[in-house]
Protein backbone atom coordinates (compact mmCIF):
# COMPACT_ATOMS: atom_id res chain seq x y z
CA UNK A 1 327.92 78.44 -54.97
CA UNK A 2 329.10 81.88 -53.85
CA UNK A 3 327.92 85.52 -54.64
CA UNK A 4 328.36 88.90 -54.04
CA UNK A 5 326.21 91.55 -54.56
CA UNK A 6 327.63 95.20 -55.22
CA UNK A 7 324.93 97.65 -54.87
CA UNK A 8 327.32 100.99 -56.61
CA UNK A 9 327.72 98.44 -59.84
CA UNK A 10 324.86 97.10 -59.66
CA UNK A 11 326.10 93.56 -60.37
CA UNK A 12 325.89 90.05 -58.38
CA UNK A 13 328.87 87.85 -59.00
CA UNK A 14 328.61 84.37 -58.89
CA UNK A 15 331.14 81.26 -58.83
CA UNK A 16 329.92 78.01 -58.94
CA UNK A 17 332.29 75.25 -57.82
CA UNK A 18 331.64 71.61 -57.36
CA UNK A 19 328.22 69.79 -57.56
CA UNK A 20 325.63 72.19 -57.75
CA UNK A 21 321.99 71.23 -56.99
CA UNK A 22 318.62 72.63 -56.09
CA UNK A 23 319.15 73.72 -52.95
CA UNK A 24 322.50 75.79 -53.93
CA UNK A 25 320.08 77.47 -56.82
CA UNK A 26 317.39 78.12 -54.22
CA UNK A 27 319.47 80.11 -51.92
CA UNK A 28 320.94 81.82 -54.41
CA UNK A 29 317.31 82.94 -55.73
CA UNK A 30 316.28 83.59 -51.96
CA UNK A 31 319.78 85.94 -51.22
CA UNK A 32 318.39 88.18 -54.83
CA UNK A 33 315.06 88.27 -53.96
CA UNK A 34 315.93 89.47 -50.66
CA UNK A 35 319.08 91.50 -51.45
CA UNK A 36 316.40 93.44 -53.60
CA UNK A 37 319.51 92.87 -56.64
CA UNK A 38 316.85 90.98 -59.08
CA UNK A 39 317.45 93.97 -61.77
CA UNK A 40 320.54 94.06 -61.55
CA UNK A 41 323.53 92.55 -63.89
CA UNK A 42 324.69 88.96 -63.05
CA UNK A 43 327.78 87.21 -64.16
CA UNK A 44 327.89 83.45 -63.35
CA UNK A 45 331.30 81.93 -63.51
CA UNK A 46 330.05 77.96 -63.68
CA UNK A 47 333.27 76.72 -64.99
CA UNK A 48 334.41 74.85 -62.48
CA UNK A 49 330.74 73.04 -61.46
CA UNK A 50 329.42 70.14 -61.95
CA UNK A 51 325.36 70.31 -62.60
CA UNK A 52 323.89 67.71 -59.89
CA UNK A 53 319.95 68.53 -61.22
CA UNK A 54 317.07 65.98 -62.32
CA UNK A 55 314.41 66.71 -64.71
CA UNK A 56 312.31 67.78 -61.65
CA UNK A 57 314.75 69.99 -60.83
CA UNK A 58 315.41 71.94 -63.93
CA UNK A 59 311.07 72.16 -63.68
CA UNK A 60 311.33 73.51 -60.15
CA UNK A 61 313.94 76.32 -61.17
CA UNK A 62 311.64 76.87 -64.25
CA UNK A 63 308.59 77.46 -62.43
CA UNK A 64 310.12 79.56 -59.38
CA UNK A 65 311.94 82.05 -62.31
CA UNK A 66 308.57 81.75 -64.68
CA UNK A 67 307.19 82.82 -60.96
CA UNK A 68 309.12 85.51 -60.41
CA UNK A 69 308.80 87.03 -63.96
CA UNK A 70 305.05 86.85 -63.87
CA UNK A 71 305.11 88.82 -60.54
CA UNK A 72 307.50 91.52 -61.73
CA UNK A 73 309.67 90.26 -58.84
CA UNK A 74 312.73 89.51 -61.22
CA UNK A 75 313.10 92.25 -63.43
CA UNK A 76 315.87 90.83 -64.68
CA UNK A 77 318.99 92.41 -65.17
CA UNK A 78 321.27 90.66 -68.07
CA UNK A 79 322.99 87.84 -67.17
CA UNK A 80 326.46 86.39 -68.58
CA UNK A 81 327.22 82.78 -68.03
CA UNK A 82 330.48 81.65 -68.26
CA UNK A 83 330.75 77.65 -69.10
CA UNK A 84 333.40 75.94 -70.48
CA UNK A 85 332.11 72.38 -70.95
CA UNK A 86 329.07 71.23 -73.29
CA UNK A 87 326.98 69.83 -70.02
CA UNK A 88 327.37 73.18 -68.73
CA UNK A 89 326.22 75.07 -71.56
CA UNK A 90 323.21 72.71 -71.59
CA UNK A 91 322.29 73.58 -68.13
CA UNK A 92 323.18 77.35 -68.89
CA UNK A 93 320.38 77.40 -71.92
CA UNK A 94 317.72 75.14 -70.59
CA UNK A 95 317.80 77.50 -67.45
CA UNK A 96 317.53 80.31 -69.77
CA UNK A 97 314.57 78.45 -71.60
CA UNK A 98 313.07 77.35 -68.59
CA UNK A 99 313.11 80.83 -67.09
CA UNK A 100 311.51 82.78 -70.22
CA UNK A 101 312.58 85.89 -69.03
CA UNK A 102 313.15 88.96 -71.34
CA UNK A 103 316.85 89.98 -70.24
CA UNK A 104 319.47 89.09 -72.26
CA UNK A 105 321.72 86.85 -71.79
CA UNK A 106 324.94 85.15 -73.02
CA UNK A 107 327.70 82.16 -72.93
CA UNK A 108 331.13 83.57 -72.70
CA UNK A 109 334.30 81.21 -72.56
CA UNK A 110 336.16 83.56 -70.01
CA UNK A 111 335.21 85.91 -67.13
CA UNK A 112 336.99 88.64 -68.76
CA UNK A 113 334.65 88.13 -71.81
CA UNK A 114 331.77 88.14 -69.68
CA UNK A 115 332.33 91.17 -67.72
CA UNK A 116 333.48 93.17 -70.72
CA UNK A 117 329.79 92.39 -72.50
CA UNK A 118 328.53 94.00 -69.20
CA UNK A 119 330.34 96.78 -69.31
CA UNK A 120 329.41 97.18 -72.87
CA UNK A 121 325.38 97.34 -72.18
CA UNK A 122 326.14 98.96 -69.17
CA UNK A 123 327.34 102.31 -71.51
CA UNK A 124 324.71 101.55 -73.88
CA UNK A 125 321.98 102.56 -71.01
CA UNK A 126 323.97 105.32 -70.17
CA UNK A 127 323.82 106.81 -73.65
CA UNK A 128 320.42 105.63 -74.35
């Protein structure tokens, strides 16, 4: 996994490549929490990885976001996943479950598609 975090959009970009497991997820967490970017927008290109998480695992990431929402520490801004296989999308909504946060969030099939729907809530706050 790889991000970057751009503080004048507001946004953390994510690709994630290859197996992915806990620790990968972890750091990312750690490089938010720390980067202060936890309200901001995410887009998560996970088209190209291959989910390498038990049971425990998914639990772990469940308990460290249901963590972080309880302490206000993840605001949570929304978050667009882009998967193209069905293990992918599996991962993409138990995490969503697991995390039981109140930003919204969405599959999208392409990056493009994903980035637009940001840009799209993005001017809704604006005129809000």
């Amino acid at each position: 996994m790889r991000w970057t975090i751009s503080d004048d959009e507001r946004l953390v970009t994510v690709v994630a490549e290859g197996p992915v497991g806990l620790p990968d997820i972890e750091a990312y967490f750690d490089a938010i929490i720390v980067a202060g970017a936890q309200p901001y927008a995410k887009l998560l290109d996970a088209s190209s990885m291959e989910v390498r998480l038990s049971d425990a695992d998914m639990m772990a990431i469940g308990a460290r976001m249901s963590a972080y929402v309880k302490d206000q520490k993840w605001s949570g801004g929304p978050a667009a996943f882009v998967v193209t296989s069905r293990t992918n999308r599996e991962f993409v909504k138990r995490f969503d479950n697991l995390a039981d946060s109140p930003r919204q969030a969405k599959v999208f099939q392409t990056v493009d598609e994903a980035r637009a729907w940001l840009e799209e809530l993005k001017l809704q706050r604006i005129t809000d």
